[in-house]
Protein backbone atom coordinates (compact mmCIF):
# COMPACT_ATOMS: atom_id res chain seq x y z
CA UNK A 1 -20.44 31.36 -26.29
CA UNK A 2 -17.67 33.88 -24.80
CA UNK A 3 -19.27 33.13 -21.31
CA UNK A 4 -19.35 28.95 -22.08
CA UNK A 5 -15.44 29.41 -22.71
CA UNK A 6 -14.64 31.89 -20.01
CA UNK A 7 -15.88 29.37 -17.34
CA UNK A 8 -14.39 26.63 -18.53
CA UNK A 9 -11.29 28.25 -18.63
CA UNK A 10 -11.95 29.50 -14.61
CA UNK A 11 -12.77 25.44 -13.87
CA UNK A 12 -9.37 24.45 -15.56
CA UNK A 13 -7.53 26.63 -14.22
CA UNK A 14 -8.37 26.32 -10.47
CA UNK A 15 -8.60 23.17 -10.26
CA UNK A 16 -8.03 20.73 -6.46
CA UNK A 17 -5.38 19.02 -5.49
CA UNK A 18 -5.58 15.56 -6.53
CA UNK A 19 -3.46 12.59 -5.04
CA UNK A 20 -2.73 9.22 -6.37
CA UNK A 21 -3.53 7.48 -3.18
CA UNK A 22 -6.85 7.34 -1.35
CA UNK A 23 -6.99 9.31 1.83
CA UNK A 24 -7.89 6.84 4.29
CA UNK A 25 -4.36 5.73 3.38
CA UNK A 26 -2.66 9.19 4.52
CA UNK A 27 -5.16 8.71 7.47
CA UNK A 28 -3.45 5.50 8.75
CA UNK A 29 -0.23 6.52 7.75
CA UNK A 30 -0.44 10.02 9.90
CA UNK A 31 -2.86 8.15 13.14
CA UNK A 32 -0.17 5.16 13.12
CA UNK A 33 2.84 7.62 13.10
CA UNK A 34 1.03 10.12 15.80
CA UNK A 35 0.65 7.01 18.11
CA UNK A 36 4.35 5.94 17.72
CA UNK A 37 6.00 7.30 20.91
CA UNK A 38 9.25 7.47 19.18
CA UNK A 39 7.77 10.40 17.32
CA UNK A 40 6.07 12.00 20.18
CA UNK A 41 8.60 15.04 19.48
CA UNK A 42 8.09 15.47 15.90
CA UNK A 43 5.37 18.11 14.40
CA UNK A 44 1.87 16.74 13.04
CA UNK A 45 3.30 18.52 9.93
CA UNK A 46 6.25 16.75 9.25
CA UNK A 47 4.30 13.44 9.91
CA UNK A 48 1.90 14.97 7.32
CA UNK A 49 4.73 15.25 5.03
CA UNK A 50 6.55 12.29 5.64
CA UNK A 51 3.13 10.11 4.47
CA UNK A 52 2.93 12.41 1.51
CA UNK A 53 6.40 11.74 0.54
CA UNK A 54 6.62 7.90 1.55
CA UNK A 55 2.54 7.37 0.27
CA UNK A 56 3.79 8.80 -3.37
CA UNK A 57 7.03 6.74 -3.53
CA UNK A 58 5.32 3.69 -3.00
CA UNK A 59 2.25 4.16 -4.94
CA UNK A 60 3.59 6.63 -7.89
CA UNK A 61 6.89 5.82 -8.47
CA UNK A 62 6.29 1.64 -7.44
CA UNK A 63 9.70 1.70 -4.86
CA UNK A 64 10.40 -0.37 -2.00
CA UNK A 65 7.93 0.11 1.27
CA UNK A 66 11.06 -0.02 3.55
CA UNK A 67 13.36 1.97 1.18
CA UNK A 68 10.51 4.58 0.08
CA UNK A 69 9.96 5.37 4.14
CA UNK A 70 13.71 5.28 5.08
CA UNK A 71 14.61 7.86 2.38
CA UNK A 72 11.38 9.77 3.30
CA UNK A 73 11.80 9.83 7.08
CA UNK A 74 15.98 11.61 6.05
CA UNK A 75 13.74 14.23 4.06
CA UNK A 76 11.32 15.20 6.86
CA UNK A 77 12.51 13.99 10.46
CA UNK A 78 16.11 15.45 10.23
């Protein structure tokens, strides 16, 4: 019994990452901003958190798809 409760408090407690939008979505998001040549000079990482940011926003928190990436893009491009 100790060993039943032992690894279910080991699976609870390291537990993944889960997102509220699918991936393919932060997949488009990141290939469409990586092909933009206005953003030729920023990092793959910022792009990465840009979509993150903007991908939440618009999905989580039900904002505005032009006002969700604007205040995104302040947050991670500047």
């Amino acid at each position: 019994m100790k060993a039943i409760l032992i690894i279910s408090i080991i699976l609870l407690t390291y537990s993944g990452t889960a997102y509220s939008y699918p991936e393919s979505q932060m997949y488009d998001c990141v290939s469409s901003a990586l092909s933009n040549p206005a953003t030729k000079s920023i990092s793959e990482n910022a792009i990465k958190n840009y979509c993150d940011c903007a991908l939440k926003a618009i999905i989580d928190e039900d904002k505005d798809i032009r006002e969700s990436g604007y205040e995104c893009a302040q947050k991670n491009f500047n």
